[in-house]
PDB file of N, CA and C in Angstrom:
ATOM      1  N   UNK A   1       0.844  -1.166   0.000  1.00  0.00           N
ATOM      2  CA  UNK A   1       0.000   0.000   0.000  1.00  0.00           C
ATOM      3  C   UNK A   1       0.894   1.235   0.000  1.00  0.00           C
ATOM      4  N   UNK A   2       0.589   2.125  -0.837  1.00  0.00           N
ATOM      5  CA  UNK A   2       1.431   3.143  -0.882  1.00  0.00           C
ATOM      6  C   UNK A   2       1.065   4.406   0.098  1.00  0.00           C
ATOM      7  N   UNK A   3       1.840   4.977   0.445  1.00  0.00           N
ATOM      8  CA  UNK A   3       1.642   6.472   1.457  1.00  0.00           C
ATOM      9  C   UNK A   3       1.566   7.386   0.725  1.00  0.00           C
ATOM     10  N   UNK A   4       0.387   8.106   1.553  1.00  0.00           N
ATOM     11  CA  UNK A   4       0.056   9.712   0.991  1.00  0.00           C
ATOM     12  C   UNK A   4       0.977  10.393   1.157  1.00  0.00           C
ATOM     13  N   UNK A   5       1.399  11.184   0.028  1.00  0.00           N
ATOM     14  CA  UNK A   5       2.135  11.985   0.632  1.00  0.00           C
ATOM     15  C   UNK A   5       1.623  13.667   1.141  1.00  0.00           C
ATOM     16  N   UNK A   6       1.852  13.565   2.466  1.00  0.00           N
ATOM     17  CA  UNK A   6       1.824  15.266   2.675  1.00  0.00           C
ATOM     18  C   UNK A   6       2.173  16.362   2.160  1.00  0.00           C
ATOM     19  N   UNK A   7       1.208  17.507   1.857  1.00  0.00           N
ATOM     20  CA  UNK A   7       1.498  18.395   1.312  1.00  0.00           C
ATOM     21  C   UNK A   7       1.542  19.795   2.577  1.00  0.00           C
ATOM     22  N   UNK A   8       2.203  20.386   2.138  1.00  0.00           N
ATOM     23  CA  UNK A   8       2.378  21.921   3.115  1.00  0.00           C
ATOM     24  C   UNK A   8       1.132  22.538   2.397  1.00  0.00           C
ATOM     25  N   UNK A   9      -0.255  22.456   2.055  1.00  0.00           N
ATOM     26  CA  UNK A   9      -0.756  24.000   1.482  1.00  0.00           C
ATOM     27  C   UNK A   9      -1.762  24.338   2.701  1.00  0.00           C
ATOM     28  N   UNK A  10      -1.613  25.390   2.784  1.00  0.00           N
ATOM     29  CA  UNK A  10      -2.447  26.096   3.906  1.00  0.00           C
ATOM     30  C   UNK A  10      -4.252  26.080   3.291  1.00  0.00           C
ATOM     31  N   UNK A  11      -4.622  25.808   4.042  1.00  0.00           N
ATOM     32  CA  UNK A  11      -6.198  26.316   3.175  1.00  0.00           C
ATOM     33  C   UNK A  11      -6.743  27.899   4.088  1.00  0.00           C
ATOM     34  N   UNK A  12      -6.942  28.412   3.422  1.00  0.00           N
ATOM     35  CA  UNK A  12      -7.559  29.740   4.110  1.00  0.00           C
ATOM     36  C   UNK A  12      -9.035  29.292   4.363  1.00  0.00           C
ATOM     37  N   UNK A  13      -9.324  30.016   5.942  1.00  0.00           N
ATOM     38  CA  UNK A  13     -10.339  30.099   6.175  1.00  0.00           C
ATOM     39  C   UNK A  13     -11.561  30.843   5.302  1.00  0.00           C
ATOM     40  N   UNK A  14     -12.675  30.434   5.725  1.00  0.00           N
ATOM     41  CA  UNK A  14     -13.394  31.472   5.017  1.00  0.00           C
ATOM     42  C   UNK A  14     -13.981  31.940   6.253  1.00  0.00           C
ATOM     43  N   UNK A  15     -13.382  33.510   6.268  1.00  0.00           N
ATOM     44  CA  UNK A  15     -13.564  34.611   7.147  1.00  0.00           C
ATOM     45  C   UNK A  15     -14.009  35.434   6.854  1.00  0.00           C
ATOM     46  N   UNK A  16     -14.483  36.113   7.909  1.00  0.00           N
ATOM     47  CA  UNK A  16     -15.047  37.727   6.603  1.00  0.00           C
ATOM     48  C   UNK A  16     -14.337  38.653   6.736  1.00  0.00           C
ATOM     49  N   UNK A  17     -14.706  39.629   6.071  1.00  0.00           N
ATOM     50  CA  UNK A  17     -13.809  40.524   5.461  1.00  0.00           C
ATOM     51  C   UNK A  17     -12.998  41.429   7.063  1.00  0.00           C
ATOM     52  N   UNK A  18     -13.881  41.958   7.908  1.00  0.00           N
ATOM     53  CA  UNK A  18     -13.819  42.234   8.924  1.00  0.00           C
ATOM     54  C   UNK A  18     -12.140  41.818   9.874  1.00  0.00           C
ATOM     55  N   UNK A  19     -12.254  40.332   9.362  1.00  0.00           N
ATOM     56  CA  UNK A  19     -11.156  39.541  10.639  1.00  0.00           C
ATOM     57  C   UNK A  19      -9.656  39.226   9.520  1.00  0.00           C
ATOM     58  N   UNK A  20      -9.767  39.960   8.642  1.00  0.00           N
ATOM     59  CA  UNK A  20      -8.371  39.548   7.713  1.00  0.00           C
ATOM     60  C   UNK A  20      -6.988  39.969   8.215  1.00  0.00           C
ATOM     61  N   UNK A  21      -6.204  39.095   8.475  1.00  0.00           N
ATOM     62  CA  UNK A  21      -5.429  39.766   8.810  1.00  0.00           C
ATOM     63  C   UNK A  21      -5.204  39.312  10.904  1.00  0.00           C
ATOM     64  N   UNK A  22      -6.063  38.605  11.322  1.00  0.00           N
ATOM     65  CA  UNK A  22      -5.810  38.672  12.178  1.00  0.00           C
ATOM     66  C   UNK A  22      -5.147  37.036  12.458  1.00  0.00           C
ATOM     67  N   UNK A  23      -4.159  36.884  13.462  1.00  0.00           N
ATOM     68  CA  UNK A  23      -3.170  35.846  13.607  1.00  0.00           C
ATOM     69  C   UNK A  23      -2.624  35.590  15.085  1.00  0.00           C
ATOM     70  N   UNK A  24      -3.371  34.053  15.724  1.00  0.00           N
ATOM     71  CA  UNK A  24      -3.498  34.100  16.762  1.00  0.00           C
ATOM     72  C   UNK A  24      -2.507  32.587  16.807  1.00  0.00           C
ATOM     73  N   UNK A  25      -1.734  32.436  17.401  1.00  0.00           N
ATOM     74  CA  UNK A  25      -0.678  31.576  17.732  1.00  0.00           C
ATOM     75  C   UNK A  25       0.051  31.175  19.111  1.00  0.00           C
ATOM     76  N   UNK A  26       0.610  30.246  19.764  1.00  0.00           N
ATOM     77  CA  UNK A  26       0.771  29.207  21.007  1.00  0.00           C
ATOM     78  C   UNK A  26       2.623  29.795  20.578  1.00  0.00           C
ATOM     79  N   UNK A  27       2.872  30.110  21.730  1.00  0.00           N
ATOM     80  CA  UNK A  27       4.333  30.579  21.637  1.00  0.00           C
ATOM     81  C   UNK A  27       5.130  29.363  22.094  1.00  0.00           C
ATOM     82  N   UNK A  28       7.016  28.661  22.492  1.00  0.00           N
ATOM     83  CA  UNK A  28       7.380  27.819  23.176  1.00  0.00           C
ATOM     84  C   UNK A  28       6.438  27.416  24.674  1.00  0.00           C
ATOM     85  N   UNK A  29       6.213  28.403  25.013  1.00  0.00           N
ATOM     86  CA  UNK A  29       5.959  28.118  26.686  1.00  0.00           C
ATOM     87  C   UNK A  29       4.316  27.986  26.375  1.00  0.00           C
ATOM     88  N   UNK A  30       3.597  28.309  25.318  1.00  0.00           N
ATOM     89  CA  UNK A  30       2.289  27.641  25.927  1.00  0.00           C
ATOM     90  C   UNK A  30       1.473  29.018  25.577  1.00  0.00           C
ATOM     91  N   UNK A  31       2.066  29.947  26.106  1.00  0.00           N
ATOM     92  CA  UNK A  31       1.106  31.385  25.709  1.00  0.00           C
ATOM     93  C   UNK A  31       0.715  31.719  24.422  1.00  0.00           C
ATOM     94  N   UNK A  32      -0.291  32.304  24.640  1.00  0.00           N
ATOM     95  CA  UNK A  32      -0.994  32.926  23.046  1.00  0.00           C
ATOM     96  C   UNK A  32      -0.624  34.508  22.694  1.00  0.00           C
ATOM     97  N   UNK A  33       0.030  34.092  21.556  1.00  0.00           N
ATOM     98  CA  UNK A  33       0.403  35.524  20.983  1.00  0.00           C
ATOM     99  C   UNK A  33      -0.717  35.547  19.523  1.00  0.00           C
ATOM    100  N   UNK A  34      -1.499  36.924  19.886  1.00  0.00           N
ATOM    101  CA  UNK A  34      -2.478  37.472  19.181  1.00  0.00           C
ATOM    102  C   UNK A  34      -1.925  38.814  18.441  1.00  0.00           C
ATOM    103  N   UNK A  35      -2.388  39.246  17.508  1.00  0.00           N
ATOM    104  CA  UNK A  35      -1.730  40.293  16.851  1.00  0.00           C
ATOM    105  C   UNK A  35      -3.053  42.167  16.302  1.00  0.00           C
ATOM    106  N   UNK A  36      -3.728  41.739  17.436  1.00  0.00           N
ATOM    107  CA  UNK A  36      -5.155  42.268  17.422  1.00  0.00           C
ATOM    108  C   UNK A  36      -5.553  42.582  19.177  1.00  0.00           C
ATOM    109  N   UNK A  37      -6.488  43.467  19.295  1.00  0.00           N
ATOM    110  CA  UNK A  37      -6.998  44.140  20.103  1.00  0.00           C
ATOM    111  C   UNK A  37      -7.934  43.042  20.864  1.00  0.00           C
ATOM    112  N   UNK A  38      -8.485  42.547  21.856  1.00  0.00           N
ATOM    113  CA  UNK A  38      -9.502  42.264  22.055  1.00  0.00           C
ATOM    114  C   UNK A  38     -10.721  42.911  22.085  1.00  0.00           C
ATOM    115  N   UNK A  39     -10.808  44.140  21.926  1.00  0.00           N
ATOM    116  CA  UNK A  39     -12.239  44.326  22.331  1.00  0.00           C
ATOM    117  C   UNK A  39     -12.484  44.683  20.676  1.00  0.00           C
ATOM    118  N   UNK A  40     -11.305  44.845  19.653  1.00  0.00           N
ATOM    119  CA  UNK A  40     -11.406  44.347  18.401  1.00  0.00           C
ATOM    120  C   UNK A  40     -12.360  43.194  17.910  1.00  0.00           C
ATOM    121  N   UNK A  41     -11.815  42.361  18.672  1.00  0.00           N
ATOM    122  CA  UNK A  41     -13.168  40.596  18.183  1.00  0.00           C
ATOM    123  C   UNK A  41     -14.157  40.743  19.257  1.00  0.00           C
ATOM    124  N   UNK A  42     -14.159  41.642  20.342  1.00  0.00           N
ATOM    125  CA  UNK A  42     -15.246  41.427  21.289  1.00  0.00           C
ATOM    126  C   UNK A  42     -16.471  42.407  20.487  1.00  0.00           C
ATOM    127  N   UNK A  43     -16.251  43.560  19.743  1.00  0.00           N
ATOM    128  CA  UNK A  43     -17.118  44.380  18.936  1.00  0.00           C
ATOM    129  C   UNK A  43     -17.488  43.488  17.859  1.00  0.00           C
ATOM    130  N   UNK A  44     -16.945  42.816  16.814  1.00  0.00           N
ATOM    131  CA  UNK A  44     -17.356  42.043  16.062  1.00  0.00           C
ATOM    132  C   UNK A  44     -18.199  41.015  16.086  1.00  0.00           C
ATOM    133  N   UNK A  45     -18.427  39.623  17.663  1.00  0.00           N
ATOM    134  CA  UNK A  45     -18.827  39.122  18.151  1.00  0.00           C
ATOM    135  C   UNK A  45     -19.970  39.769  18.207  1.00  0.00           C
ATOM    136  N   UNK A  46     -20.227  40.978  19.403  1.00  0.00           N
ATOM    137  CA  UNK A  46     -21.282  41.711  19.527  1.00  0.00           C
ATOM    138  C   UNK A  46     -22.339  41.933  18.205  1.00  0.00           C
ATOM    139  N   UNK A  47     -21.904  41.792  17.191  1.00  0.00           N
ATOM    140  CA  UNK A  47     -22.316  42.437  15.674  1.00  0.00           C
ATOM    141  C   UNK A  47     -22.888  41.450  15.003  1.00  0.00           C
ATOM    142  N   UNK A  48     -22.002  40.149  14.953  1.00  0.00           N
ATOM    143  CA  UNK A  48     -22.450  39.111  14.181  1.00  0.00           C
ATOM    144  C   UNK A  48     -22.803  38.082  15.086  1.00  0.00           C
ATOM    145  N   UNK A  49     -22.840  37.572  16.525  1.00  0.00           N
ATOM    146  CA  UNK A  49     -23.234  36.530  16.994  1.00  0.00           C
ATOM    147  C   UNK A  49     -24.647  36.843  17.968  1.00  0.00           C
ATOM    148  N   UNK A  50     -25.845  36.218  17.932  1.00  0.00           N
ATOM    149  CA  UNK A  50     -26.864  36.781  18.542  1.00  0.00           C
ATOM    150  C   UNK A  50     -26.745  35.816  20.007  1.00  0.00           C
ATOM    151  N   UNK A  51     -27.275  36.383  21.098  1.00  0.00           N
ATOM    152  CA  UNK A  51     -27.101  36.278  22.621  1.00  0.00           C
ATOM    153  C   UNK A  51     -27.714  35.790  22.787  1.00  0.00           C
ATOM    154  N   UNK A  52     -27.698  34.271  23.451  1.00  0.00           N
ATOM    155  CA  UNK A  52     -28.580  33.233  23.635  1.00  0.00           C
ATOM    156  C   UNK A  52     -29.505  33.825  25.024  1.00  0.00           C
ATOM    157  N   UNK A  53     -29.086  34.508  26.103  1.00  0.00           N
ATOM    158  CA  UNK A  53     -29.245  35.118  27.045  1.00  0.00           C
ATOM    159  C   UNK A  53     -30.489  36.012  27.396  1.00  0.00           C
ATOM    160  N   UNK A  54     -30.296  36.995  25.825  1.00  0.00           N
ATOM    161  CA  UNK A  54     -31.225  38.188  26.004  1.00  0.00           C
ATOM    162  C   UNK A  54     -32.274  37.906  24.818  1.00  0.00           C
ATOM    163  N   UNK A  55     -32.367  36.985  23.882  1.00  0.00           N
ATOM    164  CA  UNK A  55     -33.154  36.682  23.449  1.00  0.00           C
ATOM    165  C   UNK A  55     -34.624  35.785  23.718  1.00  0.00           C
ATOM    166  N   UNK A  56     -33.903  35.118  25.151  1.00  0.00           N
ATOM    167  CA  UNK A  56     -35.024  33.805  25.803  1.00  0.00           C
ATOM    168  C   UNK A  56     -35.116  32.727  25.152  1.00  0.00           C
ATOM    169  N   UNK A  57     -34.294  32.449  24.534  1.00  0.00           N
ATOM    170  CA  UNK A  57     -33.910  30.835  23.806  1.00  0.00           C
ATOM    171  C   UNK A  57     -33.156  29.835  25.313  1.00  0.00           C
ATOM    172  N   UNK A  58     -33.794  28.897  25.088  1.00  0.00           N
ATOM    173  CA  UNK A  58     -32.884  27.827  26.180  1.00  0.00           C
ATOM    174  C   UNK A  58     -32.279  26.656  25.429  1.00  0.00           C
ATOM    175  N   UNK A  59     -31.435  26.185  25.579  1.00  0.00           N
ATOM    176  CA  UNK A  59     -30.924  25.043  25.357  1.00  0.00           C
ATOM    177  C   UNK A  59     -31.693  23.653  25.480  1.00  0.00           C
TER     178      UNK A  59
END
């Protein structure tokens, strides 16, 4: 049986236009190095994800 061989190609997400550019990565020791603001994705969130909370939807 023969082996696949691995390829390096990245596939890009499909993101929107909004989050391009942003690059979130695990350093040696474990920490996350982000290259963006948080309250950057916390405004965006706010915009595009609806609040299970304040709408009265339950699980």
């Amino acid at each position: 049986m023969l082996k696949k061989s691995r390829t390096s190609k990245k596939q890009k997400a499909n993101n929107p236009a909004q989050l391009d550019g942003i690059q979130i990565r695990l350093n040696s020791f474990g920490q996350i190095e982000k290259n963006f603001d948080a309250e950057q994705i916390n405004s965006f969130l706010n915009e595009n994800v609806p609040d299970k909370k304040k709408s009265g939807e339950e699980e």
